[in-house]
Every structure is written in C-alpha cells, then in structure tokens.
PDB file of N, CA and C in Angstrom:
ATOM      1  N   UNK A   1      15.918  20.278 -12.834  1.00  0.00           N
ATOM      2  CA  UNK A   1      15.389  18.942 -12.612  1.00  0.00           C
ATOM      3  C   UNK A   1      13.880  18.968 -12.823  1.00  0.00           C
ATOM      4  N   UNK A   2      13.269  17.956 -13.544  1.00  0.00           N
ATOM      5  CA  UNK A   2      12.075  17.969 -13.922  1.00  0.00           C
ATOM      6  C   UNK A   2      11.114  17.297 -12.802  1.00  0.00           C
ATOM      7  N   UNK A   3      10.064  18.031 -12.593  1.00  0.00           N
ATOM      8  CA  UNK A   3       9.512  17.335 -11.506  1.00  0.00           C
ATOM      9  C   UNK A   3       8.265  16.350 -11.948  1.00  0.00           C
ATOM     10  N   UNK A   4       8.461  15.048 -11.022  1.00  0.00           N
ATOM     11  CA  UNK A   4       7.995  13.756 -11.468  1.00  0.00           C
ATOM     12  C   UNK A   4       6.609  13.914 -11.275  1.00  0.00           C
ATOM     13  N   UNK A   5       5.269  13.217 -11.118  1.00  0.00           N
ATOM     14  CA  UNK A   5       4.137  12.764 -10.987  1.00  0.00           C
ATOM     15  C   UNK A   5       3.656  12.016 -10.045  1.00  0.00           C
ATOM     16  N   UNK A   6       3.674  12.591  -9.004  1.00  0.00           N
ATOM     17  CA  UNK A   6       3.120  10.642  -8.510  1.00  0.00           C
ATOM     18  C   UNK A   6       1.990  10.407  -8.270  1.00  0.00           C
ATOM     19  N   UNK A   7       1.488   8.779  -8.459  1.00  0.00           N
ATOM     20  CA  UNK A   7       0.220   8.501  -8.141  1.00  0.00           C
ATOM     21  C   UNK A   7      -0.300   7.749  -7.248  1.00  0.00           C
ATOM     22  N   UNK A   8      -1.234   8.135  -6.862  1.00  0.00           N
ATOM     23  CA  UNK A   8      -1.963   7.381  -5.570  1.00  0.00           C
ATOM     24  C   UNK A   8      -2.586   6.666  -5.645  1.00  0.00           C
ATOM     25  N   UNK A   9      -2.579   5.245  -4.598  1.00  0.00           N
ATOM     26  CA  UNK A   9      -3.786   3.860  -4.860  1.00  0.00           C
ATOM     27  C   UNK A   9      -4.362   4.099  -3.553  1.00  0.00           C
ATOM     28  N   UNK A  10      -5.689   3.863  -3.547  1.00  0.00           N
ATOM     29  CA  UNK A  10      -6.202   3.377  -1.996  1.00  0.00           C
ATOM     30  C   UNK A  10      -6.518   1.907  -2.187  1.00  0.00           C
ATOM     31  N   UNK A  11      -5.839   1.242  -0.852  1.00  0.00           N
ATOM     32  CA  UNK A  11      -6.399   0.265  -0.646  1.00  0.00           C
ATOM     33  C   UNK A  11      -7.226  -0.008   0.663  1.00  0.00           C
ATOM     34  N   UNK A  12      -8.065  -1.329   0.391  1.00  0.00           N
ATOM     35  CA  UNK A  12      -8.772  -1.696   1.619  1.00  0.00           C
ATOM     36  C   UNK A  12      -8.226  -2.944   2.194  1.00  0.00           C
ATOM     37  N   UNK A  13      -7.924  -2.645   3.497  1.00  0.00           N
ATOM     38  CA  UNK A  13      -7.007  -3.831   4.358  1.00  0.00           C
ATOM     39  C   UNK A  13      -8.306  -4.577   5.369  1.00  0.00           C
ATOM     40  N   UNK A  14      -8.394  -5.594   5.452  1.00  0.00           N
ATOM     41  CA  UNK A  14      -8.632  -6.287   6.198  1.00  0.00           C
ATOM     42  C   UNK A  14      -7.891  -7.662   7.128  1.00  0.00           C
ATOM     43  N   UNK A  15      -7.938  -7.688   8.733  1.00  0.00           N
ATOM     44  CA  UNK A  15      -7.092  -8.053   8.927  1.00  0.00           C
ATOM     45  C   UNK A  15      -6.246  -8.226  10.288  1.00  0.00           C
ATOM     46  N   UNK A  16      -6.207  -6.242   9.966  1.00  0.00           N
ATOM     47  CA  UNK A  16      -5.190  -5.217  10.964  1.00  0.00           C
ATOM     48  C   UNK A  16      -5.751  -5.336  12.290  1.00  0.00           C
ATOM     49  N   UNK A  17      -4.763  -6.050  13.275  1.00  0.00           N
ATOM     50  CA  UNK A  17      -5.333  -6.276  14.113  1.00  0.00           C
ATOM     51  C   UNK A  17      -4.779  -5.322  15.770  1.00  0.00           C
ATOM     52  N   UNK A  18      -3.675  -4.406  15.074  1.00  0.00           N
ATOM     53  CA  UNK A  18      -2.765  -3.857  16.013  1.00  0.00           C
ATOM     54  C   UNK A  18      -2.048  -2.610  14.955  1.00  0.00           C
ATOM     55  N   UNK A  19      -1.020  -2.178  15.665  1.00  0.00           N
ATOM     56  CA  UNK A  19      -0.066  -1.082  15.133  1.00  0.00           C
ATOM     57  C   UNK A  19       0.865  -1.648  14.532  1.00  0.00           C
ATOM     58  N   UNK A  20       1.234  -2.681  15.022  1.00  0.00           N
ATOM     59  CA  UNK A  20       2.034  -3.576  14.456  1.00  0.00           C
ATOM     60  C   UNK A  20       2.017  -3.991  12.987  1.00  0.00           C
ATOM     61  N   UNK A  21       0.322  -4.369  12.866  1.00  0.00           N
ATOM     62  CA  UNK A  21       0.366  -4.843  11.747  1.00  0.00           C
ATOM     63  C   UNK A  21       0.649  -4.107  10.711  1.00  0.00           C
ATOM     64  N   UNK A  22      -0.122  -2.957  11.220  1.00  0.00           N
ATOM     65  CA  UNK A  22       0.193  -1.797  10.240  1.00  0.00           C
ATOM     66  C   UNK A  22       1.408  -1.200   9.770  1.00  0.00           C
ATOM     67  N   UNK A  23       2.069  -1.113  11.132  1.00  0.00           N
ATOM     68  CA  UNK A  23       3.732  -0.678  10.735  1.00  0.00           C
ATOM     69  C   UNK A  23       4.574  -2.038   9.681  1.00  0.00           C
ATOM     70  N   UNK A  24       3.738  -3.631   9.705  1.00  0.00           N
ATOM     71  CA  UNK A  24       4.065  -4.348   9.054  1.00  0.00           C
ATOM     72  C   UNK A  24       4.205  -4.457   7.497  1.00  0.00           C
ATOM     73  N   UNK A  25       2.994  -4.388   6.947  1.00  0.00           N
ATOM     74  CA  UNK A  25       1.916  -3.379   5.984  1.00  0.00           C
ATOM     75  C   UNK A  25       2.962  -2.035   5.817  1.00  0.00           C
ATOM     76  N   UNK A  26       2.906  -1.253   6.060  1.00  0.00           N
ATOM     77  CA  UNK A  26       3.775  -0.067   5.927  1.00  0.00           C
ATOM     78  C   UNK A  26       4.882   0.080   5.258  1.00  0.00           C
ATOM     79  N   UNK A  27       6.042  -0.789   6.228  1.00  0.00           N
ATOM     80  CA  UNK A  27       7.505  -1.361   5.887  1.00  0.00           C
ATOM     81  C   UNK A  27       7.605  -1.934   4.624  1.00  0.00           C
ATOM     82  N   UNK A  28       6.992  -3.239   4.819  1.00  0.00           N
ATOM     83  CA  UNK A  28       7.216  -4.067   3.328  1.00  0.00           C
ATOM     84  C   UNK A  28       6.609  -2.858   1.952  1.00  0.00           C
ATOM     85  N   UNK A  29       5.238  -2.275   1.834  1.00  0.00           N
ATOM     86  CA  UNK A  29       5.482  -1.683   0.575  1.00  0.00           C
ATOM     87  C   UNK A  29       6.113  -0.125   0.212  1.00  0.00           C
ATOM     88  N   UNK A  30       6.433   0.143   1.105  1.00  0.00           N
ATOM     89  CA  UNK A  30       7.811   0.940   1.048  1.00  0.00           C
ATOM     90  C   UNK A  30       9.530   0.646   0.885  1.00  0.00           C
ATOM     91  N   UNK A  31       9.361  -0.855   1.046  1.00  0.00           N
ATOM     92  CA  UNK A  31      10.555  -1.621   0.521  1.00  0.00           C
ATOM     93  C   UNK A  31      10.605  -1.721  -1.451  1.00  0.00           C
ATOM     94  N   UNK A  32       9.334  -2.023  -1.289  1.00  0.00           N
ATOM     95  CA  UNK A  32       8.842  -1.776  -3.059  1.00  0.00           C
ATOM     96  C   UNK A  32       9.656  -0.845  -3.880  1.00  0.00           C
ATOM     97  N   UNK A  33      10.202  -1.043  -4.841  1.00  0.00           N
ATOM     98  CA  UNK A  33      11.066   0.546  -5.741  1.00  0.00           C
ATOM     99  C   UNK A  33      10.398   1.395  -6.387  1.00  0.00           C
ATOM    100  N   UNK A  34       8.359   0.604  -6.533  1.00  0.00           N
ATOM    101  CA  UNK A  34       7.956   1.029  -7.175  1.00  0.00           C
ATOM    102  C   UNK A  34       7.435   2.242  -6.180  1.00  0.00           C
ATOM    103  N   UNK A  35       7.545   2.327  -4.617  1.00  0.00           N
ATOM    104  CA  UNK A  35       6.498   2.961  -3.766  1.00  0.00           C
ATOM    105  C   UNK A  35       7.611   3.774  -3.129  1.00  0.00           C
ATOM    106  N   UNK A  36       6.883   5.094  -2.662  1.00  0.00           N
ATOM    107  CA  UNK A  36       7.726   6.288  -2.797  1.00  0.00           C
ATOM    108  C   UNK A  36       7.291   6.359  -1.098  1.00  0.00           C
ATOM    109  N   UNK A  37       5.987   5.975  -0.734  1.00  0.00           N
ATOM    110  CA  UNK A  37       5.243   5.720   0.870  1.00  0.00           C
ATOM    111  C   UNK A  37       4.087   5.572   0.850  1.00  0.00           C
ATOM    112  N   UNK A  38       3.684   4.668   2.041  1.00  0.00           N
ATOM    113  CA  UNK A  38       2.793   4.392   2.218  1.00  0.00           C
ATOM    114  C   UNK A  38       2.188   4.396   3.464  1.00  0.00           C
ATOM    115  N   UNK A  39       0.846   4.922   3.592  1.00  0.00           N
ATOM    116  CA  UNK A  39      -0.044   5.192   4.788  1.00  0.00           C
ATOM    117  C   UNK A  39      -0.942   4.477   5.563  1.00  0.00           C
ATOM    118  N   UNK A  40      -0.344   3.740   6.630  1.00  0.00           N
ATOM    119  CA  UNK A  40      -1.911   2.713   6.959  1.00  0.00           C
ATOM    120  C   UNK A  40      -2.597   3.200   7.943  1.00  0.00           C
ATOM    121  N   UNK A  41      -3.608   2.991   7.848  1.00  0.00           N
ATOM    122  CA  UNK A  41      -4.551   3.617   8.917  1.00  0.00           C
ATOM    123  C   UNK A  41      -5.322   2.382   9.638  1.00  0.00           C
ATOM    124  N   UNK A  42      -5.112   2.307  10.516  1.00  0.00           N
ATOM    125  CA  UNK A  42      -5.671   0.832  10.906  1.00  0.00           C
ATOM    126  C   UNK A  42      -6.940   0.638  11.554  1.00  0.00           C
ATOM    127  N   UNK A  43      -7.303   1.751  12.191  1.00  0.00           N
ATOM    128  CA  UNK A  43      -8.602   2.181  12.345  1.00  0.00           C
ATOM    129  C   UNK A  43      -9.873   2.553  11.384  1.00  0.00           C
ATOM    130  N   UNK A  44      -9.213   2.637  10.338  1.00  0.00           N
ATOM    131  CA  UNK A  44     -10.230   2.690   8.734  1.00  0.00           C
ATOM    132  C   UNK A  44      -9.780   1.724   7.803  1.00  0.00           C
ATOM    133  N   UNK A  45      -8.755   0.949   8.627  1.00  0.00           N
ATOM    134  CA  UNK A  45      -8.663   0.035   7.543  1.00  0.00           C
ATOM    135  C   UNK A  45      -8.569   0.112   6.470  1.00  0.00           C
ATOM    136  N   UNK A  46      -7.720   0.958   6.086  1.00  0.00           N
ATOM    137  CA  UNK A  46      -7.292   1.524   4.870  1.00  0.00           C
ATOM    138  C   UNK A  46      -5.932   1.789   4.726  1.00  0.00           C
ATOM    139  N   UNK A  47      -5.389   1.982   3.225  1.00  0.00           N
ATOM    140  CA  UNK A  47      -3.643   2.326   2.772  1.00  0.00           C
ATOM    141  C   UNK A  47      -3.999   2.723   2.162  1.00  0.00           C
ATOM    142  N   UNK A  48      -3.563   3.973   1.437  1.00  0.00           N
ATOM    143  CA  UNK A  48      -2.602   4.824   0.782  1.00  0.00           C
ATOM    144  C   UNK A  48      -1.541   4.832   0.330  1.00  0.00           C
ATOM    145  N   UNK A  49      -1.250   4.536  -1.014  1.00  0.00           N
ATOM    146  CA  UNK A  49       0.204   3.948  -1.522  1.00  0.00           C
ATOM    147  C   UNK A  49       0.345   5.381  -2.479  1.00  0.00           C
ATOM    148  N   UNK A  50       1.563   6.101  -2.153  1.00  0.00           N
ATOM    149  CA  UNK A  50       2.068   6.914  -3.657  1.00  0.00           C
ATOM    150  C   UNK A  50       3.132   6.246  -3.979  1.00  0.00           C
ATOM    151  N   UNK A  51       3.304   6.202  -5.497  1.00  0.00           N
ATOM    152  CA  UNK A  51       3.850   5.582  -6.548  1.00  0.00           C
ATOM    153  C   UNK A  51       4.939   6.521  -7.107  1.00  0.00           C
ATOM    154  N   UNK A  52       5.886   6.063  -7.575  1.00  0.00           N
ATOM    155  CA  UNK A  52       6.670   7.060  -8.356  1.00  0.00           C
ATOM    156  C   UNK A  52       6.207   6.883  -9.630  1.00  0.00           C
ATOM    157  N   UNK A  53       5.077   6.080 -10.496  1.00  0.00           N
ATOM    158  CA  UNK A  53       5.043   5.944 -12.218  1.00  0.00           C
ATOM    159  C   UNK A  53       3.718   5.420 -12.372  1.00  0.00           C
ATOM    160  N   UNK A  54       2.753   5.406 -12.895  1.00  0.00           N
ATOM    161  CA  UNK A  54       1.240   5.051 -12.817  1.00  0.00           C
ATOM    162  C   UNK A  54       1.829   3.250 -12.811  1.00  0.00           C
ATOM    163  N   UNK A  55       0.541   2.581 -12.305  1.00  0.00           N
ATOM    164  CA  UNK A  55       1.017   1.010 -11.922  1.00  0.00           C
ATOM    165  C   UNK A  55       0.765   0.526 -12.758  1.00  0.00           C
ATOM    166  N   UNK A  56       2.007  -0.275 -13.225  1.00  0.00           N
ATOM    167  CA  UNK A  56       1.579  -1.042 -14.468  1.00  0.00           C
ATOM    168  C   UNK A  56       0.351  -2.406 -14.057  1.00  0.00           C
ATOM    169  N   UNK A  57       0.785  -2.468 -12.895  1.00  0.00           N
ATOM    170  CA  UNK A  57      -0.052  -3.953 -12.348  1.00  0.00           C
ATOM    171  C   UNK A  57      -0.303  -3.344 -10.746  1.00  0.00           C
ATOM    172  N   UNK A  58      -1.409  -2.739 -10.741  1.00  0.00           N
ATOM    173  CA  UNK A  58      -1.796  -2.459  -9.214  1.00  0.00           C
ATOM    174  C   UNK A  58      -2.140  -3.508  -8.309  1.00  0.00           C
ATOM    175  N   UNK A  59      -2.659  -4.459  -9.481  1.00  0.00           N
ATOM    176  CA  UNK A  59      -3.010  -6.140  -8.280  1.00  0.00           C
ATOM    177  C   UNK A  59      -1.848  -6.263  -7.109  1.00  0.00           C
ATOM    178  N   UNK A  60      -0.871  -5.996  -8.326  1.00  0.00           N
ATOM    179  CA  UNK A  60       0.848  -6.723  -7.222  1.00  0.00           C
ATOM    180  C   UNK A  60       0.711  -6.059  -5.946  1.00  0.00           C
ATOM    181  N   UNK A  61       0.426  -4.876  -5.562  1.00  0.00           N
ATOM    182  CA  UNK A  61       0.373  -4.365  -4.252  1.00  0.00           C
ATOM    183  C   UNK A  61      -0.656  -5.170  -3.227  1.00  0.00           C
ATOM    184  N   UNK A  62      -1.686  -5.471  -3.648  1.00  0.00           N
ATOM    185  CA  UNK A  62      -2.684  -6.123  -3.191  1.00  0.00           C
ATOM    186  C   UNK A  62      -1.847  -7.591  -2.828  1.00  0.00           C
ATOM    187  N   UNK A  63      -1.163  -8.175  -3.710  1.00  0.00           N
ATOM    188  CA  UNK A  63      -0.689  -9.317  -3.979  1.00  0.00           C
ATOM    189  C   UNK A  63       0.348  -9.728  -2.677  1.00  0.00           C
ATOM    190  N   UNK A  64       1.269  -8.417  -2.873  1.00  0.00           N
ATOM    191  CA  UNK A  64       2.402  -8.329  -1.763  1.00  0.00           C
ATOM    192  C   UNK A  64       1.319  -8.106  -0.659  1.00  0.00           C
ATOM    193  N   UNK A  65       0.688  -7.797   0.266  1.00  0.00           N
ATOM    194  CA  UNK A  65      -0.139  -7.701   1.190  1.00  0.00           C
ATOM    195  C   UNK A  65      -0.899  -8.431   1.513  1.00  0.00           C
ATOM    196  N   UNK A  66      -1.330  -9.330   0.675  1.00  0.00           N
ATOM    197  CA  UNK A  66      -1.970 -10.314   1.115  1.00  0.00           C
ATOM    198  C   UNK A  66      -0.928 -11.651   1.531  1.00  0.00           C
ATOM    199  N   UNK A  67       0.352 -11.636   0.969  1.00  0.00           N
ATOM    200  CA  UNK A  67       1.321 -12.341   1.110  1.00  0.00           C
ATOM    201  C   UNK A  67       1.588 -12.230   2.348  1.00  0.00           C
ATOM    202  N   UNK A  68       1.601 -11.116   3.511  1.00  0.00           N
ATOM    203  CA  UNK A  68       1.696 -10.875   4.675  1.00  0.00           C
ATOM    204  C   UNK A  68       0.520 -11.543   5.468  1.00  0.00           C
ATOM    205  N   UNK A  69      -0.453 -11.969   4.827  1.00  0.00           N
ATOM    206  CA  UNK A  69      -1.668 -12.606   6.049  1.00  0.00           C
ATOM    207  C   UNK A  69      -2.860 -11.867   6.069  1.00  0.00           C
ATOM    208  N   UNK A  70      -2.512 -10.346   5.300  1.00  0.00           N
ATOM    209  CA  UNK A  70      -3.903  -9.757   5.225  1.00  0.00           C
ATOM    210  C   UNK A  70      -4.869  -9.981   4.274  1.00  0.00           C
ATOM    211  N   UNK A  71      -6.092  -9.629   4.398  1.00  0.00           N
ATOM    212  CA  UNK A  71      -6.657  -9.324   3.279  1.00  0.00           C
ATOM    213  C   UNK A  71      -6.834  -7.528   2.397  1.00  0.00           C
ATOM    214  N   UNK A  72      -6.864  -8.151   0.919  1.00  0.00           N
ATOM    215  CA  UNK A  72      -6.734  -6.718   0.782  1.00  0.00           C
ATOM    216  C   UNK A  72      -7.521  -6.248  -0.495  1.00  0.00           C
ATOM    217  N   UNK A  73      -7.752  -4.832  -0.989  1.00  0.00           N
ATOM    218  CA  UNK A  73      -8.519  -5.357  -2.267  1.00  0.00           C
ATOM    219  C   UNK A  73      -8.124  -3.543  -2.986  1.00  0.00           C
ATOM    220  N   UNK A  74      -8.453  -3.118  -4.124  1.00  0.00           N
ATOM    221  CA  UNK A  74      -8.101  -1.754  -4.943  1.00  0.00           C
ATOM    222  C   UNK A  74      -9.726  -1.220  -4.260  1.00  0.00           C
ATOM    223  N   UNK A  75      -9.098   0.003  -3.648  1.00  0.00           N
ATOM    224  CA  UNK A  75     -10.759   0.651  -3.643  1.00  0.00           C
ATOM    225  C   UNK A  75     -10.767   1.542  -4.996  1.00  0.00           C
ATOM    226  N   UNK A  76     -12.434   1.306  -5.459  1.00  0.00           N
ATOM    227  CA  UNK A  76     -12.439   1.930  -6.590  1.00  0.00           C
ATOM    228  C   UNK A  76     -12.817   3.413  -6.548  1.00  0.00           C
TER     229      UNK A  76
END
C-alpha cells in the first residue's frame, strides 16, 4: 500500500468562546471527506486542519466555519 501525503492548513478562529465551540469547530470539519482531523486550540485561537490531497479551494474550510458563527481566515 502506497503511503499518501497529507497536508496541513492553519487557520485563525475568531469567536471561540468555550470548549464547546471548539469541539463545535472540530466535529463539523472532520465531517468534511476532504479532512482526515482537525485541531482547535481555543486558547490561541487557532486550527489545524490535515487534509488527505492538497486543497483545491482552501477558502471552503474558512467558508464552512464561518457558516458556524465564527470568524475565520488562512494563516499565511
């Protein structure tokens, strides 16, 4: 079996106002097919997304997350 690649996004969350939110944040982009897991840190206000395939459209993660109430943005 050939072993895959995966790639990592950081994002910046603004927002997170609990554990909750985060475990909220968490859940949904790990529901994603494109996301293999994801890390929130809610105290740095930050995610960590690994990918199973480089992103064709990294906005969409941002997109789905902000759809939840947060704010969010690609750290560069």
């Amino acid at each position: 079996m050939e072993d895959q690649q995966a790639y990592r996004l950081q994002v910046r969350l603004s927002g997170l106002h609990c554990n909750g939110c985060a475990m909220r944040v968490k859940s949904t982009l790990e529901e994603l097919p494109e996301v293999l897991s994801a890390t929130v840190s809610e105290g740095r206000d930050s995610c960590e997304v690994e990918l199973r395939e480089s992103p064709g459209d990294p906005q969409s993660l941002v997109s789905t997350i902000e759809a939840l109430g947060f704010s969010a943005s690609l750290d560069s």
